[in-house]
C-alpha atoms as a PDB file:
ATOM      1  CA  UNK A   1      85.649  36.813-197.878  1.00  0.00           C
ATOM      2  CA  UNK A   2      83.338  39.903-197.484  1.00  0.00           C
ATOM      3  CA  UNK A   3      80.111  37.177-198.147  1.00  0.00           C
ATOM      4  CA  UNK A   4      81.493  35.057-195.446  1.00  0.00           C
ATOM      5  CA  UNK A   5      81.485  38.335-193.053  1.00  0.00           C
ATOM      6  CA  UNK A   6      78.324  39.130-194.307  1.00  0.00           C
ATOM      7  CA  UNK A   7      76.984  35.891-193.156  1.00  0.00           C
ATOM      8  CA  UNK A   8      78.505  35.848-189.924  1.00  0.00           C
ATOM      9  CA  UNK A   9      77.102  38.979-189.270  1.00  0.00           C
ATOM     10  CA  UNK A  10      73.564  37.516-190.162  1.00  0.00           C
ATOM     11  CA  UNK A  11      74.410  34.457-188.037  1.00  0.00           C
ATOM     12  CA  UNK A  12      75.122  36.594-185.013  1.00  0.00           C
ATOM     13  CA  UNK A  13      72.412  38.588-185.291  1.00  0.00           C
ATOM     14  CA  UNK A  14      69.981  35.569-185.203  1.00  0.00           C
ATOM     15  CA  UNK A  15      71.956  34.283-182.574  1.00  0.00           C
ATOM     16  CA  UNK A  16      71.087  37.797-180.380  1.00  0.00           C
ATOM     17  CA  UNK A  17      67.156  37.739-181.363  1.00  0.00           C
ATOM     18  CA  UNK A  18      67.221  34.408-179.610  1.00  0.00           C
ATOM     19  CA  UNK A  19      68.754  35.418-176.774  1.00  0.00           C
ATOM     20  CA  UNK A  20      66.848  38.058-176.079  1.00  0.00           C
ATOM     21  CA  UNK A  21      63.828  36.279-177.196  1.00  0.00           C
ATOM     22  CA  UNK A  22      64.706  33.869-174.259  1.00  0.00           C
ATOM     23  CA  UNK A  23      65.277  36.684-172.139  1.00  0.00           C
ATOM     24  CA  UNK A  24      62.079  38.022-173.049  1.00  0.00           C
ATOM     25  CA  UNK A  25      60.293  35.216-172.538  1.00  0.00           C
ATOM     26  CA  UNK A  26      61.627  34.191-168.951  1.00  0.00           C
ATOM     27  CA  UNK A  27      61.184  37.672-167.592  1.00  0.00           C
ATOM     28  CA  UNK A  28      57.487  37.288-168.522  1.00  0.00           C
ATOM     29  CA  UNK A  29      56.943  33.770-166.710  1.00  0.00           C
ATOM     30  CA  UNK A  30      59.233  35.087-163.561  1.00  0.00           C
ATOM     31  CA  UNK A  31      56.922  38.175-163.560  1.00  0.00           C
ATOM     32  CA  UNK A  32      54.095  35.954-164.026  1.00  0.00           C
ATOM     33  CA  UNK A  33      55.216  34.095-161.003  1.00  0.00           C
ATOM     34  CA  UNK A  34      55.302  37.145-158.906  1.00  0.00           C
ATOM     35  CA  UNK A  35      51.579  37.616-159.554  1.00  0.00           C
ATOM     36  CA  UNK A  36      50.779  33.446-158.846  1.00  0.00           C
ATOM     37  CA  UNK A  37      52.831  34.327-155.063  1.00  0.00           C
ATOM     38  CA  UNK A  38      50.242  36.818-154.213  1.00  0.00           C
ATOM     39  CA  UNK A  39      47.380  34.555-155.510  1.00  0.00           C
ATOM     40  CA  UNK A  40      46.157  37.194-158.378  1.00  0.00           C
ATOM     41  CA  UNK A  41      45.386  36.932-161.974  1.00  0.00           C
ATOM     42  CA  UNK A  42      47.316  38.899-164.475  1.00  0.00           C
ATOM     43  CA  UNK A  43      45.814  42.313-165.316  1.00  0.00           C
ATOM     44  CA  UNK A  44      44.211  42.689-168.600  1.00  0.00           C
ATOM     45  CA  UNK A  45      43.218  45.888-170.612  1.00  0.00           C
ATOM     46  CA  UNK A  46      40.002  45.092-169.293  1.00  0.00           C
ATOM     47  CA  UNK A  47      40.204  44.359-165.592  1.00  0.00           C
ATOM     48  CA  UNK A  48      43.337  44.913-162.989  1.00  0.00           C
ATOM     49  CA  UNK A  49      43.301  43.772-159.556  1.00  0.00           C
ATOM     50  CA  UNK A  50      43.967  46.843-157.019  1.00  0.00           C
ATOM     51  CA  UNK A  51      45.683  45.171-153.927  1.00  0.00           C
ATOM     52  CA  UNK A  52      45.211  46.964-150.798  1.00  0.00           C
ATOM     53  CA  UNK A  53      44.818  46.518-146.338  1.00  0.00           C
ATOM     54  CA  UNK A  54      48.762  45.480-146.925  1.00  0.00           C
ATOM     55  CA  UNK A  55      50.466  42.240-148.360  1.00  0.00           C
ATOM     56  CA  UNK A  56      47.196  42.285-150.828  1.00  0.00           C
ATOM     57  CA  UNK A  57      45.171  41.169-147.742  1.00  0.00           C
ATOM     58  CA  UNK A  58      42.290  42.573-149.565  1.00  0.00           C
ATOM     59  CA  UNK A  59      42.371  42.730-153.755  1.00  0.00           C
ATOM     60  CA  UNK A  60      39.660  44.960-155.377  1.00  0.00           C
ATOM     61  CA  UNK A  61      38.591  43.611-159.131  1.00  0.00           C
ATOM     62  CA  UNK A  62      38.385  46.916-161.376  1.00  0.00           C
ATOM     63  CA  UNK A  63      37.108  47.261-164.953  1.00  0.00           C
ATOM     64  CA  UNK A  64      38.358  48.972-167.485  1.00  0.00           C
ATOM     65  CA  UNK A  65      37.275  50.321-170.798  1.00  0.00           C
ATOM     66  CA  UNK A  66      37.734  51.629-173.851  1.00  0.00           C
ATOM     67  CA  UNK A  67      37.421  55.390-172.906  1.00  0.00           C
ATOM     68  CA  UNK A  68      40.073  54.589-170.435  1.00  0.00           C
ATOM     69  CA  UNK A  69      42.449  53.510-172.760  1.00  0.00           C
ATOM     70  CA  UNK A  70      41.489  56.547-174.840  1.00  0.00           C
ATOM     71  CA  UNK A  71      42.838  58.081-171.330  1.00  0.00           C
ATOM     72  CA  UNK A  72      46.238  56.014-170.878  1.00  0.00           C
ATOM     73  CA  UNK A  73      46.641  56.478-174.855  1.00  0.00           C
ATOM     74  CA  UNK A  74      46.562  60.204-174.659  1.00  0.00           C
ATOM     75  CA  UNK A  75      48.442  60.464-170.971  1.00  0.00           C
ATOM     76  CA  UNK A  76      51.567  57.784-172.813  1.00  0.00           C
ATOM     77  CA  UNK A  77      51.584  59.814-176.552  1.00  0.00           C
ATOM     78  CA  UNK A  78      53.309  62.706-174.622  1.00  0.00           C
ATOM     79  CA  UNK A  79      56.380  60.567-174.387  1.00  0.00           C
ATOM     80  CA  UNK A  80      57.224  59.018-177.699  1.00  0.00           C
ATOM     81  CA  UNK A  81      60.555  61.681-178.223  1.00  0.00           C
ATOM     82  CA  UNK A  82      62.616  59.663-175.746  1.00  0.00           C
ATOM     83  CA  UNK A  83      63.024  57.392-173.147  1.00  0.00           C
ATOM     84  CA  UNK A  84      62.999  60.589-170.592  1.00  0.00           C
ATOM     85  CA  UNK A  85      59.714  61.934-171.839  1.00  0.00           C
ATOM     86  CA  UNK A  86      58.132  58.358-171.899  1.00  0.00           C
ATOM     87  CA  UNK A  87      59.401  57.914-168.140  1.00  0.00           C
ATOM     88  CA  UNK A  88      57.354  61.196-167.371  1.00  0.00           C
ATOM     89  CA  UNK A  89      54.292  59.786-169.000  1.00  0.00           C
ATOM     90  CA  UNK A  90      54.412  56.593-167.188  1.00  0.00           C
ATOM     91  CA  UNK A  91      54.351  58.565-163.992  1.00  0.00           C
ATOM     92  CA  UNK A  92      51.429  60.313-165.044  1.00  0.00           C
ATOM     93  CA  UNK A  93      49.477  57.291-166.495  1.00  0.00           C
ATOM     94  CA  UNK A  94      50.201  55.554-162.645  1.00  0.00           C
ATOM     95  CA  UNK A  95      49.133  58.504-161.085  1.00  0.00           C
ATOM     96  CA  UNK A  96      46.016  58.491-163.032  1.00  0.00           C
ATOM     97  CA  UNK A  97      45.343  54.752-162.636  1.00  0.00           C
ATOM     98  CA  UNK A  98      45.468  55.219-158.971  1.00  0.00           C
ATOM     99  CA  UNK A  99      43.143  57.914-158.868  1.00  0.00           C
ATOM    100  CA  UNK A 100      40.777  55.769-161.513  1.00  0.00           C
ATOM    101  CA  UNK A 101      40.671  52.606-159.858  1.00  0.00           C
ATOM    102  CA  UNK A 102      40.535  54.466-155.910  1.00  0.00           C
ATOM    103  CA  UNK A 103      36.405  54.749-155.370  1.00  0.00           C
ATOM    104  CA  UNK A 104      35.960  51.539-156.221  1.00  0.00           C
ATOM    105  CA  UNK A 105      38.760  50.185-154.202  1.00  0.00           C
ATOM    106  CA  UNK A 106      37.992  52.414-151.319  1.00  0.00           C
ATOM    107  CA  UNK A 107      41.279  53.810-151.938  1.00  0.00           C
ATOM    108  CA  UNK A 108      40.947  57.588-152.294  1.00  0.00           C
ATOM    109  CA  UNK A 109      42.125  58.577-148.545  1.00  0.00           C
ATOM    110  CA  UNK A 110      45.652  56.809-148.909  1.00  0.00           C
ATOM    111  CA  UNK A 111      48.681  58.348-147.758  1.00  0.00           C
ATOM    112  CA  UNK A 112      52.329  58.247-148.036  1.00  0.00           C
ATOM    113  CA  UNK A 113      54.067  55.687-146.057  1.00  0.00           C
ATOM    114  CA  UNK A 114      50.875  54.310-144.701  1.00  0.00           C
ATOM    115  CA  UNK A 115      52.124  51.832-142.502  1.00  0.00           C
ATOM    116  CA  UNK A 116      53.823  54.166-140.385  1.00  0.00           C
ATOM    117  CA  UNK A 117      50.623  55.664-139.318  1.00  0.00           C
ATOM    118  CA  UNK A 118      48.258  52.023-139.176  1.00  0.00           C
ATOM    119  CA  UNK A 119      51.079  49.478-138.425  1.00  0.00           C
ATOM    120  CA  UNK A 120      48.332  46.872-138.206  1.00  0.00           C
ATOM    121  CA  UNK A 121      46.929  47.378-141.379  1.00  0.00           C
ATOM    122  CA  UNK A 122      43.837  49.286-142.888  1.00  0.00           C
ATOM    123  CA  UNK A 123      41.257  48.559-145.637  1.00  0.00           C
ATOM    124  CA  UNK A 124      41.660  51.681-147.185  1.00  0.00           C
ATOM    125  CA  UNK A 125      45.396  52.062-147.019  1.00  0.00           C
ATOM    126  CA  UNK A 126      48.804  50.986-148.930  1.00  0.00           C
ATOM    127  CA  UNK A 127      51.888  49.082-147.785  1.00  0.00           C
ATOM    128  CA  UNK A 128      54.718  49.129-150.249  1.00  0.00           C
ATOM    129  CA  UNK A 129      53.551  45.198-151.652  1.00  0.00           C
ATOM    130  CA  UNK A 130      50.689  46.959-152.434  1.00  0.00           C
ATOM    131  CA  UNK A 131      52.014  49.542-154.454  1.00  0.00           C
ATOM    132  CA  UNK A 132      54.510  47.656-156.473  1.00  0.00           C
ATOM    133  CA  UNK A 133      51.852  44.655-157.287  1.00  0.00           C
ATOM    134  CA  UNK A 134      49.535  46.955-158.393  1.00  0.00           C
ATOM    135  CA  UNK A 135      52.511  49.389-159.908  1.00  0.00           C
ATOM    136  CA  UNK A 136      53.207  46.072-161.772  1.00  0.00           C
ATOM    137  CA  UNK A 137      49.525  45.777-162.843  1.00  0.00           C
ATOM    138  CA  UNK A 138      49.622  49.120-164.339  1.00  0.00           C
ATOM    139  CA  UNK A 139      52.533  48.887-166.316  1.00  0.00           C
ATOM    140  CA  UNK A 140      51.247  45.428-167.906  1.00  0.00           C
ATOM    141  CA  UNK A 141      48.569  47.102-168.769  1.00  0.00           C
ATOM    142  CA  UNK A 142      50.288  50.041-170.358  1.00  0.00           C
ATOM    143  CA  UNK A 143      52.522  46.998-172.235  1.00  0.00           C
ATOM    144  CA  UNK A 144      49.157  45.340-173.460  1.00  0.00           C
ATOM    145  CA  UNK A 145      47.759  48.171-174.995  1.00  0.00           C
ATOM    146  CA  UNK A 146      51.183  48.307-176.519  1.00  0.00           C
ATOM    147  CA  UNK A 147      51.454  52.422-175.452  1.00  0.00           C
ATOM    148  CA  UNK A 148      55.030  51.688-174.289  1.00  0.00           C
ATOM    149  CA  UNK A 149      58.103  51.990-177.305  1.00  0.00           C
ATOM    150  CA  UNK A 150      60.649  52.912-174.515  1.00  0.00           C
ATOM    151  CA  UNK A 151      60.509  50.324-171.644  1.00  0.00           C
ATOM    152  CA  UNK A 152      59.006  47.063-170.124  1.00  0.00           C
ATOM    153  CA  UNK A 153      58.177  46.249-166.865  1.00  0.00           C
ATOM    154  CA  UNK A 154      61.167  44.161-164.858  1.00  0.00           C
ATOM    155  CA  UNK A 155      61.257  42.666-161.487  1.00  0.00           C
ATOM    156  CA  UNK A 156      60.387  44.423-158.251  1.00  0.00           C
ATOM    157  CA  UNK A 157      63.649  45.289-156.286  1.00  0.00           C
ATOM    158  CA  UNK A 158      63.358  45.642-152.282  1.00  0.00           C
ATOM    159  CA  UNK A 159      65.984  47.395-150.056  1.00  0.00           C
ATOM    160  CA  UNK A 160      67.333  47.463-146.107  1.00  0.00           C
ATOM    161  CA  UNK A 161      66.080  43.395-146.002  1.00  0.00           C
ATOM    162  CA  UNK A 162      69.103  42.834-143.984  1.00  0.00           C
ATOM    163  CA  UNK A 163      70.497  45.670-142.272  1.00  0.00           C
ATOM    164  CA  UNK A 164      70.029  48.986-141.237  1.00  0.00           C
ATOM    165  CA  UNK A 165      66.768  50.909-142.590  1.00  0.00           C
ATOM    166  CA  UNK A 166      63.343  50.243-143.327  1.00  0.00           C
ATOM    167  CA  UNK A 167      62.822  47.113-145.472  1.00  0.00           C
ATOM    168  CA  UNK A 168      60.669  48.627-148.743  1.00  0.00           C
ATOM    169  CA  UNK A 169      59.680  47.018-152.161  1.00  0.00           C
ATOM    170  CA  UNK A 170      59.636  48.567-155.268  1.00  0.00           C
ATOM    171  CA  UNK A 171      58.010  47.954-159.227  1.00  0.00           C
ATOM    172  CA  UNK A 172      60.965  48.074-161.630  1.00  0.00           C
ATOM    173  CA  UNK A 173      61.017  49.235-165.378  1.00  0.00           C
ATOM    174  CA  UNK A 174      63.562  48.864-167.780  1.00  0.00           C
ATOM    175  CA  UNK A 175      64.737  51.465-170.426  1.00  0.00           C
ATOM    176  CA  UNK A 176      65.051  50.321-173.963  1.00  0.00           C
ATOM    177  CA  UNK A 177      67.592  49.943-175.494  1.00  0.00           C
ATOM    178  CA  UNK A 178      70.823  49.816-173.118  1.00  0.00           C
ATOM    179  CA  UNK A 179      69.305  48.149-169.797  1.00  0.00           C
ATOM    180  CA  UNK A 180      68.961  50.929-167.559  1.00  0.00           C
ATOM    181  CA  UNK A 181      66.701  49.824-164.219  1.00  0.00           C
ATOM    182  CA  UNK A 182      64.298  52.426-162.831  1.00  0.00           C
ATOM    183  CA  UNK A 183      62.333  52.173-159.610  1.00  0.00           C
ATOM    184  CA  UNK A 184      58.374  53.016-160.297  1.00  0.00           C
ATOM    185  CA  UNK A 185      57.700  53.887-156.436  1.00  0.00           C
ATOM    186  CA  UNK A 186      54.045  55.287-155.429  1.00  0.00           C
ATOM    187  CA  UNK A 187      54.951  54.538-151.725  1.00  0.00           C
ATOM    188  CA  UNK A 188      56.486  57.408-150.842  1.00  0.00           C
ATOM    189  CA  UNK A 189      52.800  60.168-151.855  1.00  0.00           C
ATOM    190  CA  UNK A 190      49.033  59.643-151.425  1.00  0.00           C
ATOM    191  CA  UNK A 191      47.228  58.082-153.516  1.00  0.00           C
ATOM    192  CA  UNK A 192      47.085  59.391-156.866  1.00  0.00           C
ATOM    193  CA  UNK A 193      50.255  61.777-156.777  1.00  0.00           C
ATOM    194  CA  UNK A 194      53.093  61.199-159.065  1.00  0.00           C
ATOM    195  CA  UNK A 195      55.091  58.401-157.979  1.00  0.00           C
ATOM    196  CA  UNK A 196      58.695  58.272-157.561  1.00  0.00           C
ATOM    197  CA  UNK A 197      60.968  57.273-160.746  1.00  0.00           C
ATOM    198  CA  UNK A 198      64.527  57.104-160.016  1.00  0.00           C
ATOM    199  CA  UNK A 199      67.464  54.873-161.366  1.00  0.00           C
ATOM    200  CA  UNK A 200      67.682  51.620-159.099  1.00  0.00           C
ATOM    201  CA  UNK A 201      71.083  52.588-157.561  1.00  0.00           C
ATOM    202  CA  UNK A 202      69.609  56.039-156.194  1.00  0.00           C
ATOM    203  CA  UNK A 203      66.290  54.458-154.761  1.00  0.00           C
ATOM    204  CA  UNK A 204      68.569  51.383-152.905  1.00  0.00           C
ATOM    205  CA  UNK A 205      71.142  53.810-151.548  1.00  0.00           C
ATOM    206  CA  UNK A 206      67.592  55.603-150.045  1.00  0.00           C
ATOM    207  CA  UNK A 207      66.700  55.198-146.302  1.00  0.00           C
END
């Protein structure tokens, strides 16, 4: 009896690693798909696409190198105790992206909440699809180099699409193990400042 637990165990444990494999899998292609809507390649360690001018009008190819993943490497290794200290060094890494990839992009002069000062649009400024696409880009990039033990990018999340507020868009990351969502959010500071990171419930419940 205890070798027929035993293998029942064994069998439902198989059974999970498939599952999640799947999961795996089709949150890769459905993120993949997100970067096919907005016409752009998938980042690489060696290149990202910086989207800027709002809805990625304009998309700025950027290389990268080995001395910047030295950088990312470094920035990420102050997280590996938990999930909470990882979270911080994601922020950081972002942060320092931004401020990387910003001369070449034209970048370096945006601010927080752009749109509400150039409601038409400008060259050198963010709108919130902005942010998360490249947010996105960032994190895959992060995942690539394999820096990350604690989390892996998820879906972008948007809030207000149907009532009340302003309609915003947000990069997602998920915690590992356990699920938890948490909104990666550069929007809301100029370019190169820490970006918001805040459980998915709290960020939708913001105006």
């Amino acid at each position: 009896m205890g070798l027929v637990k035993f293998l029942l165990a064994l069998l439902l444990c198989a059974l999970a690693l498939v599952c999640t494999s799947a999961e795996a899998i089709d949150l890769a292609q459905l993120i993949s798909e997100k970067f096919e809507e907005m016409s752009l390649s998938l980042p690489t360690p060696a290149h990202v696409f910086v989207c800027h001018g709002f809805g990625c009008r304009y998309r700025t190819e950027v290389g990268l190198g080995q001395r910047d993943h030295v950088q990312l490497a470094q920035i990420i290794s102050r997280g590996r105790a938990s999930p909470e200290a990882e979270r911080r060094a994601i922020v950081q890494a972002i942060a320092w992206l931004e401020r990387r990839t910003a001369p070449e992009a034209g970048t370096t002069t945006a601010i927080a909440r752009s749109n509400r000062v150039y409601p038409f649009g400008n060259v050198s400024q963010f709108d919130c699809i902005d942010t998360t696409m490249n947010t996105m880009g960032y994190v895959l990039v992060l995942e690539q180099l394999h820096l990350l033990r604690h989390h892996r990018l998820d879906l972008p999340v948007s809030r207000h699409l149907f009532y009340d507020g302003e309609p915003h868009t947000s990069a997602v990351v998920r915690e590992l193990p356990g699920g938890a969502l948490w909104a990666l959010d550069p929007w809301t500071h100029n370019n190169g400042e820490a970006p918001d990171m805040l459980p998915v419930a709290t960020w939708m419940a913001q105006k």
